[in-house]
Protein backbone atom coordinates (compact mmCIF):
# COMPACT_ATOMS: atom_id res chain seq x y z
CA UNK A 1 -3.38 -9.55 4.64
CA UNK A 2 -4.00 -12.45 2.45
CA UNK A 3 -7.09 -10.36 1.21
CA UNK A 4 -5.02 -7.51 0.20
CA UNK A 5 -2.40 -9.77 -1.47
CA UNK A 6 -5.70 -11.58 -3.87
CA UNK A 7 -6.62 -7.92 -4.80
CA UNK A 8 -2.95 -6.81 -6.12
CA UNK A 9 -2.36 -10.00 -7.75
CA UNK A 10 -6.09 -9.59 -9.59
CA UNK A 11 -5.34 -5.82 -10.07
CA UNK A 12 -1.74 -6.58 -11.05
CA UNK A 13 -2.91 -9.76 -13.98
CA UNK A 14 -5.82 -6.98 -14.77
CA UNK A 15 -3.26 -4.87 -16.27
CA UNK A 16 -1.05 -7.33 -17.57
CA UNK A 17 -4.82 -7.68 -19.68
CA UNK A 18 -4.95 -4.23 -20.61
CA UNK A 19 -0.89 -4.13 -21.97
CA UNK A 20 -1.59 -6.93 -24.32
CA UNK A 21 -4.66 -5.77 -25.55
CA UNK A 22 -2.74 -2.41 -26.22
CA UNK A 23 0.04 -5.17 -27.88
CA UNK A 24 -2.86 -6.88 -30.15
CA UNK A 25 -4.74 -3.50 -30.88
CA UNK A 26 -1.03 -2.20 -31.94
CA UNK A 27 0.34 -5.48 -33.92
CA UNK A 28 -3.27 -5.39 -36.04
CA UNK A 29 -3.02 -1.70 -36.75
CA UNK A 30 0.58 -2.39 -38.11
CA UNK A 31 -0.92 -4.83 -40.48
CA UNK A 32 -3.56 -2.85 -41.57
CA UNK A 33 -0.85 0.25 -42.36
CA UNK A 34 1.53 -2.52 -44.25
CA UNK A 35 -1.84 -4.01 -46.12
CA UNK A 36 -2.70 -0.10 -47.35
CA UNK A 37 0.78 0.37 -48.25
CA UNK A 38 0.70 -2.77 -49.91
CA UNK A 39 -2.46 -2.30 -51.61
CA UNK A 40 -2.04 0.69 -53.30
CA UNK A 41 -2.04 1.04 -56.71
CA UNK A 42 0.25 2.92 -59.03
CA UNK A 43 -1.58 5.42 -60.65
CA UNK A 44 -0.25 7.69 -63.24
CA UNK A 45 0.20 10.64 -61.37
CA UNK A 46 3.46 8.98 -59.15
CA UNK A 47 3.57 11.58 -56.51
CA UNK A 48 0.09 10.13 -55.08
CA UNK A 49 1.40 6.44 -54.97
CA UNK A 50 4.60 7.68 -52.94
CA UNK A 51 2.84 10.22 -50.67
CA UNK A 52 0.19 7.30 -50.01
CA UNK A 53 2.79 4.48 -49.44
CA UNK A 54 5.00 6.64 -47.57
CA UNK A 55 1.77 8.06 -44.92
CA UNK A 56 1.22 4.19 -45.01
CA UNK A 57 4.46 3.99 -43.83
CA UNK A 58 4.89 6.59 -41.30
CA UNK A 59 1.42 5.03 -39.40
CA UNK A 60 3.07 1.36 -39.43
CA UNK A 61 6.13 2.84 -37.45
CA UNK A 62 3.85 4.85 -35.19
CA UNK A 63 1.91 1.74 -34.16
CA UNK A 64 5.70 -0.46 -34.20
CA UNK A 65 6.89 2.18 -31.57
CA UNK A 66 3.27 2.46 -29.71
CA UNK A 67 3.97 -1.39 -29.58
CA UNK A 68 7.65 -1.62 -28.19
CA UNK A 69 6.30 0.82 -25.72
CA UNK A 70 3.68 -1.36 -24.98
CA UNK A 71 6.05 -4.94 -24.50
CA UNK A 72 8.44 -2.50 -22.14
CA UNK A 73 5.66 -1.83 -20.06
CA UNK A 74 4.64 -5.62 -19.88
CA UNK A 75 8.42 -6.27 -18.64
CA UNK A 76 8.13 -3.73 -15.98
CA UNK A 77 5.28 -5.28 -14.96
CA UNK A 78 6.14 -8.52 -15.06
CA UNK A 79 8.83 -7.52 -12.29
CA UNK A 80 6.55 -6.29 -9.99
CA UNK A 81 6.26 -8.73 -6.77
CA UNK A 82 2.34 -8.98 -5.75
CA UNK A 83 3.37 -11.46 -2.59
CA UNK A 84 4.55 -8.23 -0.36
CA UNK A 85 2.65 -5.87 1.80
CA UNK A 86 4.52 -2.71 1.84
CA UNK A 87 4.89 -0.36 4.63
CA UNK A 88 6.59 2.61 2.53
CA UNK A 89 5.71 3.52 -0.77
CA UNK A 90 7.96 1.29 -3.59
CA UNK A 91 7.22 -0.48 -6.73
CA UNK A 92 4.53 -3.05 -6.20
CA UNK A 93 2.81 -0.95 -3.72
CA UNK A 94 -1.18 0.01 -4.22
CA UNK A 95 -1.66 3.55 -2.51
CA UNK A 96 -4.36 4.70 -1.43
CA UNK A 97 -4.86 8.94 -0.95
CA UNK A 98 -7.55 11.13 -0.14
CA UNK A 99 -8.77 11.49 -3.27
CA UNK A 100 -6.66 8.93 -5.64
CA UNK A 101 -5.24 5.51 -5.45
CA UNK A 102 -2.64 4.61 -7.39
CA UNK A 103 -0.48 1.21 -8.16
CA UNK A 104 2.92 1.80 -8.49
CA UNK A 105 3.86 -0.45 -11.31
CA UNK A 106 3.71 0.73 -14.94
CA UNK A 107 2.82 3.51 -16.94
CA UNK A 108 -0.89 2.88 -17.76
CA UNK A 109 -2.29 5.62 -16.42
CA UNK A 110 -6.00 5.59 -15.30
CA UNK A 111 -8.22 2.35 -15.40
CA UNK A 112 -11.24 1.10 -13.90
CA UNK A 113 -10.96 -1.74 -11.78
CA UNK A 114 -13.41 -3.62 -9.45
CA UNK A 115 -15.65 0.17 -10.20
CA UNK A 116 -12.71 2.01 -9.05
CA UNK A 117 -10.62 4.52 -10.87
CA UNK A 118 -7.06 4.52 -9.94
CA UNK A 119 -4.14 5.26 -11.42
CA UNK A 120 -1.21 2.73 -12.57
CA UNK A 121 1.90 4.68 -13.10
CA UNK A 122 5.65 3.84 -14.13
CA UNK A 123 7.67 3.97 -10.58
CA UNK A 124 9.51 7.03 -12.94
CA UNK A 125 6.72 8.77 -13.13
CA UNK A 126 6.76 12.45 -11.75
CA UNK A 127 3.94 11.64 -8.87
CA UNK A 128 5.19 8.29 -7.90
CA UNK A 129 8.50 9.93 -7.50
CA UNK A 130 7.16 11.88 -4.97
CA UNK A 131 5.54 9.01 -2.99
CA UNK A 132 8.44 6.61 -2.82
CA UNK A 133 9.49 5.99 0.80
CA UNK A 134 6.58 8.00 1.84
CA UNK A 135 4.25 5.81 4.55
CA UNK A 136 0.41 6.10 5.72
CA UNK A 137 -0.11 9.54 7.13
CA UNK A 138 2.43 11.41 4.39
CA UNK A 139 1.41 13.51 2.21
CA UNK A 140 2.44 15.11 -0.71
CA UNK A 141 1.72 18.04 -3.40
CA UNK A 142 1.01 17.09 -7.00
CA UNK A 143 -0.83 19.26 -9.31
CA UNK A 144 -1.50 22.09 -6.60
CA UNK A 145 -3.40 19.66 -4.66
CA UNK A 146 -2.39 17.62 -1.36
CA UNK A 147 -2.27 13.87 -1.58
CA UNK A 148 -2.30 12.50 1.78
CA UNK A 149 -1.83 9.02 2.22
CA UNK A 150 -4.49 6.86 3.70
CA UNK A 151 -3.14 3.52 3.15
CA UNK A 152 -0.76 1.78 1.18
CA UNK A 153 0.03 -2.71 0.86
């Protein structure tokens, strides 16, 4: 048990890693958009300046929204109790399927961890949906395939 617990609690500060790497990776290309925009030069022909600024612009508040995204992510996870051992499916709970294992905890999709692929998905998320409440022996159909579940803490 207290094995299981050390492995969510490295899995769970591995992906608080990842978000604010995705945060730093963001919050740099923001700066990089404003020092373009900033850095352009007024030429003579106007529209070029505008249209440059303005594509400057539009990448800044891509990266600003990539980057709220990011920070509501780390505040989901943040929330997520790595001192349980669940018996059902529910947020905080690593589950492991036939052919996937997933943590149920924030929407970061697939990551390596430890050599393992798994999936790290948003409790909202379509398939974790489907395995909330579930326990060890459930199964469920996601993408035309059937997930049963081997395990779950």
């Amino acid at each position: 048990m207290e094995e299981k617990i050390a492995y969510k609690k490295k899995l769970h500060q591995h992906c608080i890693t990842i978000i604010k790497q995705r945060m730093n990776a963001a919050m740099e290309s923001m700066q990089n958009a404003q020092a373009a925009a900033n850095s352009e030069e007024k030429s003579s022909a106007g529209d070029k300046y505008e249209t440059s600024r303005a594509m400057s612009h539009l990448e800044k508040d891509m990266h600003s929204r990539q980057l709220t995204a990011n920070q509501l992510e780390l505040a989901a996870l943040l929330t997520v109790d790595c001192n349980k051992i669940y018996t059902s499916v529910l947020k905080g709970s690593i589950v492991n399927c036939n052919e996937i294992t997933f943590f149920i905890a924030a929407g970061l999709g697939k990551i390596s961890f430890e050599g393992e692929t798994m999936y790290v998905l948003s409790p909202n998320a379509p398939v974790a949906k489907s395995l909330l409440h579930k326990v060890a022996g459930n199964s469920v159909h996601f993408n035309n395939k059937e997930l049963i579940i081997l395990t779950l803490f």
